[in-house]
N, C-alpha and C. Protein backbone atom coordinates (compact mmCIF):
# COMPACT_ATOMS: atom_id res chain seq x y z
N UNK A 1 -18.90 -5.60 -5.35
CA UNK A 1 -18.87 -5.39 -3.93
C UNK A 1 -20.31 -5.41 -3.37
N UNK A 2 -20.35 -6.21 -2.33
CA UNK A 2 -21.50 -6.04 -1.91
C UNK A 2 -22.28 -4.79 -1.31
N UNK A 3 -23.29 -4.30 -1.20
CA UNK A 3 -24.25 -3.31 -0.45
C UNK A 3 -25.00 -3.74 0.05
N UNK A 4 -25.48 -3.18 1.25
CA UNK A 4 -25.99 -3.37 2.23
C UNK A 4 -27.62 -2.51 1.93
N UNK A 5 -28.54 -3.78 1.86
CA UNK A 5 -29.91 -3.34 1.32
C UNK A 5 -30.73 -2.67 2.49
N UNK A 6 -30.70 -2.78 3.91
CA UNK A 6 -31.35 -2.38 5.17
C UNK A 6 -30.48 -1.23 5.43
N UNK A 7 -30.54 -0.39 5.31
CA UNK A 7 -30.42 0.86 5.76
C UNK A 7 -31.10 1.96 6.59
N UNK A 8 -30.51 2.85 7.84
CA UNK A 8 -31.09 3.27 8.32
C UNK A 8 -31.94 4.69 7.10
N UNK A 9 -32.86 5.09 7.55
CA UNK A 9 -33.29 6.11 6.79
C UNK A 9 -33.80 7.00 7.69
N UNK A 10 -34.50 8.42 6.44
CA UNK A 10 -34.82 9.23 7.61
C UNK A 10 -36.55 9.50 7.56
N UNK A 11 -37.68 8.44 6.76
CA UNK A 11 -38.77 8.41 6.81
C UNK A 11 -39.10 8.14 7.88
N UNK A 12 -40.44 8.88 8.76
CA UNK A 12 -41.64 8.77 9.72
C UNK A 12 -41.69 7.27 10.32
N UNK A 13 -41.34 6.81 11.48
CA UNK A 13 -41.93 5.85 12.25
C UNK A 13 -43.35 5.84 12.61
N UNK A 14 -43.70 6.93 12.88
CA UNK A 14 -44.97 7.42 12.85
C UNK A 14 -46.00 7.75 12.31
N UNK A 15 -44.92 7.83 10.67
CA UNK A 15 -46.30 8.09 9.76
C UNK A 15 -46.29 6.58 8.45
N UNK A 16 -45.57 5.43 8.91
CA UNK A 16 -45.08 4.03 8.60
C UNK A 16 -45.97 3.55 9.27
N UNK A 17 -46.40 4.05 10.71
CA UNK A 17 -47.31 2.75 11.76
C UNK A 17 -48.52 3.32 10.75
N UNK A 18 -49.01 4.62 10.77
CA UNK A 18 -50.22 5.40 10.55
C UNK A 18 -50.75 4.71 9.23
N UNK A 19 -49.58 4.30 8.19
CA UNK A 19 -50.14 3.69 7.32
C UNK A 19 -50.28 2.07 7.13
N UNK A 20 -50.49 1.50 8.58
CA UNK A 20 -50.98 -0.09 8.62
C UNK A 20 -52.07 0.06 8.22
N UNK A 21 -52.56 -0.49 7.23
CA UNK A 21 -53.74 -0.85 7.32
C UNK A 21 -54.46 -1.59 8.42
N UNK A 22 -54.44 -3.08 8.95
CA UNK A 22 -54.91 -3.49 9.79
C UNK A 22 -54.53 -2.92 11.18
N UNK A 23 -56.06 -2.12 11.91
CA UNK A 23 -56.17 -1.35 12.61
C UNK A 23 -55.71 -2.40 14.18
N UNK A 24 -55.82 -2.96 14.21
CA UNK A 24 -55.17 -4.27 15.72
C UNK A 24 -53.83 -4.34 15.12
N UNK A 25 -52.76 -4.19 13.98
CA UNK A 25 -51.71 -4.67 13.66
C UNK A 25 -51.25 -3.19 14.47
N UNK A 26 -51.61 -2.02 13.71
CA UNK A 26 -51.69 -1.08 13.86
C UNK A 26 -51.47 -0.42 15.77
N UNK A 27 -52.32 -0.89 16.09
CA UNK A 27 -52.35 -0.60 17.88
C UNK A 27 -51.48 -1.53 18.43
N UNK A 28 -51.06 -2.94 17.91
CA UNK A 28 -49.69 -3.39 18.39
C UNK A 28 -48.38 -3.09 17.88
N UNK A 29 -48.28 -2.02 16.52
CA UNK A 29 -46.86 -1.55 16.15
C UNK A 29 -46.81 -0.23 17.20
N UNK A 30 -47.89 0.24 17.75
CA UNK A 30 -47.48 1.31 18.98
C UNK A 30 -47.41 0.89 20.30
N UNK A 31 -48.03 -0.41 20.43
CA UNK A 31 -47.79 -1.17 21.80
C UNK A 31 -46.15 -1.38 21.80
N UNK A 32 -45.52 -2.03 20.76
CA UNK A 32 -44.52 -2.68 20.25
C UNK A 32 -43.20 -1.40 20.52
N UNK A 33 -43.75 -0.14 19.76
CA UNK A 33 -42.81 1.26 19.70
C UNK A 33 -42.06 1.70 21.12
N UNK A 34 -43.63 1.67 22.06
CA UNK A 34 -43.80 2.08 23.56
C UNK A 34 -42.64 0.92 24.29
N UNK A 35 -43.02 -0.33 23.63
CA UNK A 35 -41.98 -1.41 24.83
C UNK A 35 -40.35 -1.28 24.31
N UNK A 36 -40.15 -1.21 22.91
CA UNK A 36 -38.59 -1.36 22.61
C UNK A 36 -38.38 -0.11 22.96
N UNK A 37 -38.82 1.12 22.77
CA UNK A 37 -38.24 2.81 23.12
C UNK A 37 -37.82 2.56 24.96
N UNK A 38 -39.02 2.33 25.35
CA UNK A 38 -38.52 2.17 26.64
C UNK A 38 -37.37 1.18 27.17
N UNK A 39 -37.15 0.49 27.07
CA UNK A 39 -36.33 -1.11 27.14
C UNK A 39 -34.63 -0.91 26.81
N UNK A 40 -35.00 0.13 25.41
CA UNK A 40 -33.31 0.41 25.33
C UNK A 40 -32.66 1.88 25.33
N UNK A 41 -34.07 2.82 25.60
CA UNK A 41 -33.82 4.13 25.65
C UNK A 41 -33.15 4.64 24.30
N UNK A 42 -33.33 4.03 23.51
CA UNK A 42 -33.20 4.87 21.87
C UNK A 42 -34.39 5.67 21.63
N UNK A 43 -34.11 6.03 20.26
CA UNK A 43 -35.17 6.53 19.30
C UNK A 43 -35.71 5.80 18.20
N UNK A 44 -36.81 5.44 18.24
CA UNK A 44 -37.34 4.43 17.00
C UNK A 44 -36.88 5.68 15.16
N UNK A 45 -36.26 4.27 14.52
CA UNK A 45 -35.90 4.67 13.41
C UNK A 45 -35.99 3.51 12.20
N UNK A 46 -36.37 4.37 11.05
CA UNK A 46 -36.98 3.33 10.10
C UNK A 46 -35.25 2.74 9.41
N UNK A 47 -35.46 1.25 9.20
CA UNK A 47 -34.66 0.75 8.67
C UNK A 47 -35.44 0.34 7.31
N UNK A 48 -34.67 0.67 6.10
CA UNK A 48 -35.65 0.07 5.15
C UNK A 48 -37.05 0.83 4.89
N UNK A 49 -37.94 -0.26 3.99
CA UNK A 49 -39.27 0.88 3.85
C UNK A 49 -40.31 -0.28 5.39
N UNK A 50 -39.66 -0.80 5.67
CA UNK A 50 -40.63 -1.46 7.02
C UNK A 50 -39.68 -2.02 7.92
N UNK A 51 -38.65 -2.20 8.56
CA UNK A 51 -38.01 -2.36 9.94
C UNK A 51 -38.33 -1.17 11.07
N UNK A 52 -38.54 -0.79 11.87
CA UNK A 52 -38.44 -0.25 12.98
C UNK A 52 -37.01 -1.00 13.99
N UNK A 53 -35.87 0.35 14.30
CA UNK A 53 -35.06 -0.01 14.74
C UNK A 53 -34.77 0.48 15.99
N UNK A 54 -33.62 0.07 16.68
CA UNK A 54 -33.53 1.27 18.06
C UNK A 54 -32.26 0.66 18.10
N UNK A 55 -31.11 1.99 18.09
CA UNK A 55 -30.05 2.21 18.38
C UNK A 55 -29.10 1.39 17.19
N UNK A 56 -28.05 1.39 17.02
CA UNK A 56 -27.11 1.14 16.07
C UNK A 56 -26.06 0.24 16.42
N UNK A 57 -25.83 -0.41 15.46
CA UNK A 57 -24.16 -1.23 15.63
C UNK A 57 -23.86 -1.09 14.58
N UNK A 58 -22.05 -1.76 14.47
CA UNK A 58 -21.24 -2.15 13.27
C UNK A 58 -20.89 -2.97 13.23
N UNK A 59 -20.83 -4.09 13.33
CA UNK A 59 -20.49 -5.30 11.95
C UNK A 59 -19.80 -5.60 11.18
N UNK A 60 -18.50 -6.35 11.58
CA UNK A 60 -17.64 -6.76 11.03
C UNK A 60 -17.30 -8.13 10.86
N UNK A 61 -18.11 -9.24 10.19
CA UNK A 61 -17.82 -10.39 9.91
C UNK A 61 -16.14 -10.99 9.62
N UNK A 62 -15.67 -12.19 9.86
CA UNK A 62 -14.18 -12.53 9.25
C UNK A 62 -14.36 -12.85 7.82
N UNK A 63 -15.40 -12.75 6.98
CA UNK A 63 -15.37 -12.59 5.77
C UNK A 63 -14.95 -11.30 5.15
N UNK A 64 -14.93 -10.33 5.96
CA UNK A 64 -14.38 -9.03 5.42
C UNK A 64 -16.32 -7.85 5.39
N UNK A 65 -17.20 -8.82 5.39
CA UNK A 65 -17.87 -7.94 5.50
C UNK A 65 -18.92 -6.97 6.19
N UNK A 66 -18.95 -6.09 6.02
CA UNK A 66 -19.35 -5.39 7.40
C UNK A 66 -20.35 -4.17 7.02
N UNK A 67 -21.40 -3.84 8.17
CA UNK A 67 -22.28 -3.05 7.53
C UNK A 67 -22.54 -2.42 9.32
N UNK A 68 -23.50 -1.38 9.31
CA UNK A 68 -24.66 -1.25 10.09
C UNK A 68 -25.78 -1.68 10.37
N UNK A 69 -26.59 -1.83 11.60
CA UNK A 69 -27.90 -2.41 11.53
C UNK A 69 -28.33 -2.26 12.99
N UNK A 70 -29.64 -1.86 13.02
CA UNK A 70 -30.18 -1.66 14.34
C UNK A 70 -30.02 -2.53 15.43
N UNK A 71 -29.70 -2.26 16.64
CA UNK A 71 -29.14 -3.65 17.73
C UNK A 71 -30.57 -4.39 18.04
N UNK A 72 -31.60 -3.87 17.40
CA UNK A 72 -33.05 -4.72 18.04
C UNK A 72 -34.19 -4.10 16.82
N UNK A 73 -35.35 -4.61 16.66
CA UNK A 73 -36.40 -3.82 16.28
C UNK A 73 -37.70 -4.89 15.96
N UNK A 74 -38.27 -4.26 15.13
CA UNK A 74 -39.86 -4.75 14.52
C UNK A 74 -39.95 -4.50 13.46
N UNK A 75 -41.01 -5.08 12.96
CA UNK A 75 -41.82 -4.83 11.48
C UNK A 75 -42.82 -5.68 12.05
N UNK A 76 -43.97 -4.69 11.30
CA UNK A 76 -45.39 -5.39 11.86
C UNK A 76 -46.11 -5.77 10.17
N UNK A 77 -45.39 -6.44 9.57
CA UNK A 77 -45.48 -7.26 8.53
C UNK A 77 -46.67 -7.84 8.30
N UNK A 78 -47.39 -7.79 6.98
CA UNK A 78 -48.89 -8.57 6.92
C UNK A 78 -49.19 -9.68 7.54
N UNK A 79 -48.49 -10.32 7.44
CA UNK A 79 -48.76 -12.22 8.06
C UNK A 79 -48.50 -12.10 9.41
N UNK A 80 -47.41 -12.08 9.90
CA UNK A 80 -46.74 -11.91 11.42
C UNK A 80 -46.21 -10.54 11.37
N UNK A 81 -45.66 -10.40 12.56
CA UNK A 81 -45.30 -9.39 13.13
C UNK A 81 -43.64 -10.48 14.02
N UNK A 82 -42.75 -9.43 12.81
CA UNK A 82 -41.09 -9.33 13.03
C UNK A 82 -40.32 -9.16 13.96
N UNK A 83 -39.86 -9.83 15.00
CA UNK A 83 -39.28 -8.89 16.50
C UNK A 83 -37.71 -9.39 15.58
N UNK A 84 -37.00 -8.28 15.83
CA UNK A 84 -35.04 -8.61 15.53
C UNK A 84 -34.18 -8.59 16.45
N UNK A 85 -33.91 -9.77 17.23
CA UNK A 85 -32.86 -9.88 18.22
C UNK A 85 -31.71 -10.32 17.57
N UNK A 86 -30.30 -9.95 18.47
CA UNK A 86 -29.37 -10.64 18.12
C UNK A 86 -29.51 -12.10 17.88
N UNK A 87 -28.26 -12.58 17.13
CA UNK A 87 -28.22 -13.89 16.71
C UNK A 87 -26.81 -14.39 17.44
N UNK A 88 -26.75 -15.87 18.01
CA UNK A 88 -25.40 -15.71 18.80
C UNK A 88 -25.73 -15.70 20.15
N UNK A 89 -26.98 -15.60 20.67
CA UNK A 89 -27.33 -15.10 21.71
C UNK A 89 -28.10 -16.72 22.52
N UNK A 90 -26.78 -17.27 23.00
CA UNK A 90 -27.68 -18.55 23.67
C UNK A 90 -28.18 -18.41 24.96
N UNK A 91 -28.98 -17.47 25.67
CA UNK A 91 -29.86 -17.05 26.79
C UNK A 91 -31.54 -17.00 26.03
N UNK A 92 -31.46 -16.67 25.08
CA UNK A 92 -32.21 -16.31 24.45
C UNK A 92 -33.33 -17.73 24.24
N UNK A 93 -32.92 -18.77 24.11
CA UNK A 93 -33.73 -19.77 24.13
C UNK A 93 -34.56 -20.16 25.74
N UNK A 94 -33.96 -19.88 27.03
CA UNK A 94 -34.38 -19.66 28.20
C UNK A 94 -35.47 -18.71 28.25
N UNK A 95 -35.26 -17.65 27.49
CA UNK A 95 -36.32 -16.48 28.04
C UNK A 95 -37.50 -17.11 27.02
N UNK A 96 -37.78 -17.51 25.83
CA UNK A 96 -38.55 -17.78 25.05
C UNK A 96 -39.50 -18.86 25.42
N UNK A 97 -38.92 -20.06 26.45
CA UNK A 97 -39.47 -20.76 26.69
C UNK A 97 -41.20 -20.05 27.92
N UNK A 98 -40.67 -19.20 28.26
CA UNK A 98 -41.93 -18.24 28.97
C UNK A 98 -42.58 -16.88 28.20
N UNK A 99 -42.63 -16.96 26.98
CA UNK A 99 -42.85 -15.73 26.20
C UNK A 99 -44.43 -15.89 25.43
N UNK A 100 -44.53 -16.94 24.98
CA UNK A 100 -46.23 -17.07 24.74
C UNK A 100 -46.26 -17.70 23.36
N UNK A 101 -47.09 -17.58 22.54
CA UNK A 101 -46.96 -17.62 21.17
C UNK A 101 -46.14 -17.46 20.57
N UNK A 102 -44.99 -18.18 19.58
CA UNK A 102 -44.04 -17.28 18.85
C UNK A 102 -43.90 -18.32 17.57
N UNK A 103 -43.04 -17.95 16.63
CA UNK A 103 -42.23 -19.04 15.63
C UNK A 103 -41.15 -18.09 15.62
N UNK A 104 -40.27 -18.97 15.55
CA UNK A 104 -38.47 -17.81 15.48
C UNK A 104 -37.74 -18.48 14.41
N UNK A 105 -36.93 -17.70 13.73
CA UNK A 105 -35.85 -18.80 12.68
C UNK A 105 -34.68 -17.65 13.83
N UNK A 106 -33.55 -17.57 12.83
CA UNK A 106 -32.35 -17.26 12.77
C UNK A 106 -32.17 -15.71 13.56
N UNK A 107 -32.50 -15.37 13.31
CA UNK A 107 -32.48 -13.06 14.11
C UNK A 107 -33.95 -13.13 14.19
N UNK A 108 -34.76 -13.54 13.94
CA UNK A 108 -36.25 -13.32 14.00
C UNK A 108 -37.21 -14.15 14.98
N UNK A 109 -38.08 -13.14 15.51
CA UNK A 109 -39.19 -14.50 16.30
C UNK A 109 -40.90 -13.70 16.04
N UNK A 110 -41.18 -14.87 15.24
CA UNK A 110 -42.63 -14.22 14.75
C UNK A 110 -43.87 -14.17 15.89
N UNK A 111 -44.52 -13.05 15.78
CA UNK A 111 -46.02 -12.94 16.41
C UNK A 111 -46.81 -13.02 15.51
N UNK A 112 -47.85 -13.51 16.42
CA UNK A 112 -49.35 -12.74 15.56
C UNK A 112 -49.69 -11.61 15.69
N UNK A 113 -49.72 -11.45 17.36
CA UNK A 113 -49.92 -10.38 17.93
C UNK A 113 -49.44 -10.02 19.57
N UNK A 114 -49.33 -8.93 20.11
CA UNK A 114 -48.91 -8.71 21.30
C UNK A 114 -49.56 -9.45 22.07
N UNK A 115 -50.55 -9.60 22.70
CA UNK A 115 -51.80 -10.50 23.24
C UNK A 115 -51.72 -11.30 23.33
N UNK A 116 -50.22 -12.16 22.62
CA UNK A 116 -50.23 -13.69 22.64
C UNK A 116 -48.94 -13.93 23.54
N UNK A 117 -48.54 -12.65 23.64
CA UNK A 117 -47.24 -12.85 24.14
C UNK A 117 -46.72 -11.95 25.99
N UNK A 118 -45.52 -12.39 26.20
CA UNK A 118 -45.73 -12.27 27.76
C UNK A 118 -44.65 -10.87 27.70
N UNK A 119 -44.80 -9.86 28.07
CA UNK A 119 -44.04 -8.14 27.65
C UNK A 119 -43.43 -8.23 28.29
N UNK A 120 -42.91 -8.51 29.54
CA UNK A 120 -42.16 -8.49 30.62
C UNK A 120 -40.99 -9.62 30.13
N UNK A 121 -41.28 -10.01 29.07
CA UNK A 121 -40.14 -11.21 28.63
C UNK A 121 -39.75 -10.75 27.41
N UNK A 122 -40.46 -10.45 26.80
CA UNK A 122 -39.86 -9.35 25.59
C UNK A 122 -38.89 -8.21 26.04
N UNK A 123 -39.67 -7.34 27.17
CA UNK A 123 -38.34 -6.29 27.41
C UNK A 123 -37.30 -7.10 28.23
N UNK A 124 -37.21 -8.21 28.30
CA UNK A 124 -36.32 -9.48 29.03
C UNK A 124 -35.18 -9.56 27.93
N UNK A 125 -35.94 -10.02 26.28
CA UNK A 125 -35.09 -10.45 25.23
C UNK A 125 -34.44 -9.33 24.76
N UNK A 126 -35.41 -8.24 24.77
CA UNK A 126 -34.72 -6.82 24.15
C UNK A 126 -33.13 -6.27 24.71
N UNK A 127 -33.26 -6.35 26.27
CA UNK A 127 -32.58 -5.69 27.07
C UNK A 127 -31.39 -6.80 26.99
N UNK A 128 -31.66 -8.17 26.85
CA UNK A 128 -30.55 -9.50 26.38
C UNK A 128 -29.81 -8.79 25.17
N UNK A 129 -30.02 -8.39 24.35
CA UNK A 129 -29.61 -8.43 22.74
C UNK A 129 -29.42 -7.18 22.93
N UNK A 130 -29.40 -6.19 23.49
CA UNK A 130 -28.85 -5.00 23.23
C UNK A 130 -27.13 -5.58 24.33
N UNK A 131 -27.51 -6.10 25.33
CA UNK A 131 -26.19 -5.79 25.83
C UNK A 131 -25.19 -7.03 25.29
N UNK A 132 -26.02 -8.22 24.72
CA UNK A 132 -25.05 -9.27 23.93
C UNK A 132 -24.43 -8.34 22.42
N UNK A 133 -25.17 -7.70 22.13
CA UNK A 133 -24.25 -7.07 20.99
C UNK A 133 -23.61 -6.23 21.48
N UNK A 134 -23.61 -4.95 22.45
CA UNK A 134 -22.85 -4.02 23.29
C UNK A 134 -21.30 -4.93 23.52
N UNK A 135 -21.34 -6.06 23.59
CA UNK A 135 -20.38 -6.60 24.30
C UNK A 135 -19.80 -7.42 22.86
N UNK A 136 -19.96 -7.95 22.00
CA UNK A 136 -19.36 -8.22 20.84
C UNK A 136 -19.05 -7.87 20.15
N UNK A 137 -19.45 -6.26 19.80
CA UNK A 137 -18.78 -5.01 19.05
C UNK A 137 -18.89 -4.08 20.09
N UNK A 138 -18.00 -3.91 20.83
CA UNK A 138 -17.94 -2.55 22.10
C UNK A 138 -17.87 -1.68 21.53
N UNK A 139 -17.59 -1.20 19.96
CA UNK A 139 -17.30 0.23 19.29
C UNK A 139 -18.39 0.26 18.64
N UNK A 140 -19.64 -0.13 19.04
CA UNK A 140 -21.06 -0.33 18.36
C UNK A 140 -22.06 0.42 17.96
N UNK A 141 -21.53 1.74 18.72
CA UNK A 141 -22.38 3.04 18.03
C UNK A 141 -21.93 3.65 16.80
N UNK A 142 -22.74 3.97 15.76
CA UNK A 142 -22.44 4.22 14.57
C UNK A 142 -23.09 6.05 15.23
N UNK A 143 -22.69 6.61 14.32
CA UNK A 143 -22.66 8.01 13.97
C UNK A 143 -24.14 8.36 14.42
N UNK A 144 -25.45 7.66 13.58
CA UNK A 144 -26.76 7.70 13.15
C UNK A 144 -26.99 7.93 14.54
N UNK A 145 -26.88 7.31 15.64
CA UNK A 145 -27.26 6.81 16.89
C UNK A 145 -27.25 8.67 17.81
N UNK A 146 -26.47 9.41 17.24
CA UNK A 146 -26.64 10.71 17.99
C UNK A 146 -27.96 11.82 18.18
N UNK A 147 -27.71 12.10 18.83
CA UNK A 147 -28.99 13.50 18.97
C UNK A 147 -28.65 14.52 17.79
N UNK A 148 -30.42 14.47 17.39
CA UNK A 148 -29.84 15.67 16.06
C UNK A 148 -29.97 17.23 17.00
């Protein structure tokens, strides 16, 4: 049976940024914290030993399989820096075309850095992908997602 390797956890967002080494990667994983916290009104939460997530869904593929996973987030990853939008999401190529610097595959669109990119279009894509998944699993809050 499969398992699901990204999991929410309950290690430091704060003490995850604290240990970037690169001090500019570093001041854009709190630039980065400040724009998704605000954008979807969650709580930043570590997925994994490096995702930064905000807010929760569930996931139920017609293959039968199904997991949890943050509706948006980051990782400020050595090479680039990770943004996680929904996938499925054809608006999403509109807003990108005004966003700045990027490379994207599949759920991902890479930075270098914030500085290259346009924020007002990011909290554009964020606020896209929280309500395109809101609306494809409407029962999308998992448990995790509550006030402790």
């Amino acid at each position: 049976m499969y398992e699901q390797k990204t999991k929410e956890t309950d290690n430091s967002v704060i003490e995850f940024i604290e240990n970037i080494e690169n001090l500019k990667k570093r001041e854009d994983a709190y630039k980065l914290l400040h724009i998704f916290t605000e954008a979807t009104g969650y709580p930043a939460k570590m997925w994994g030993p490096s995702i930064i997530g905000f807010g929760t869904y569930h996931y139920k593929y017609e293959s039968g399989h199904e997991g949890d996973a943050p509706l948006v987030g980051f990782s400020p990853r050595k090479a680039k820096i990770s943004l996680y939008f929904a996938t499925g999401e054809t608006d999403r190529e509109a807003l990108l075309k005004d966003f700045g610097k990027y490379t994207a595959a599949k759920a991902c669109v890479y930075i270098n850095k914030v500085a290259d990119i346009n924020v007002d279009v990011l909290g554009a894509l964020i606020n896209q992908s929280v309500r395109y998944l809101k609306e494809k699993y409407p029962n999308y809050e998992a448990a995790s997602t509550e006030s402790d």
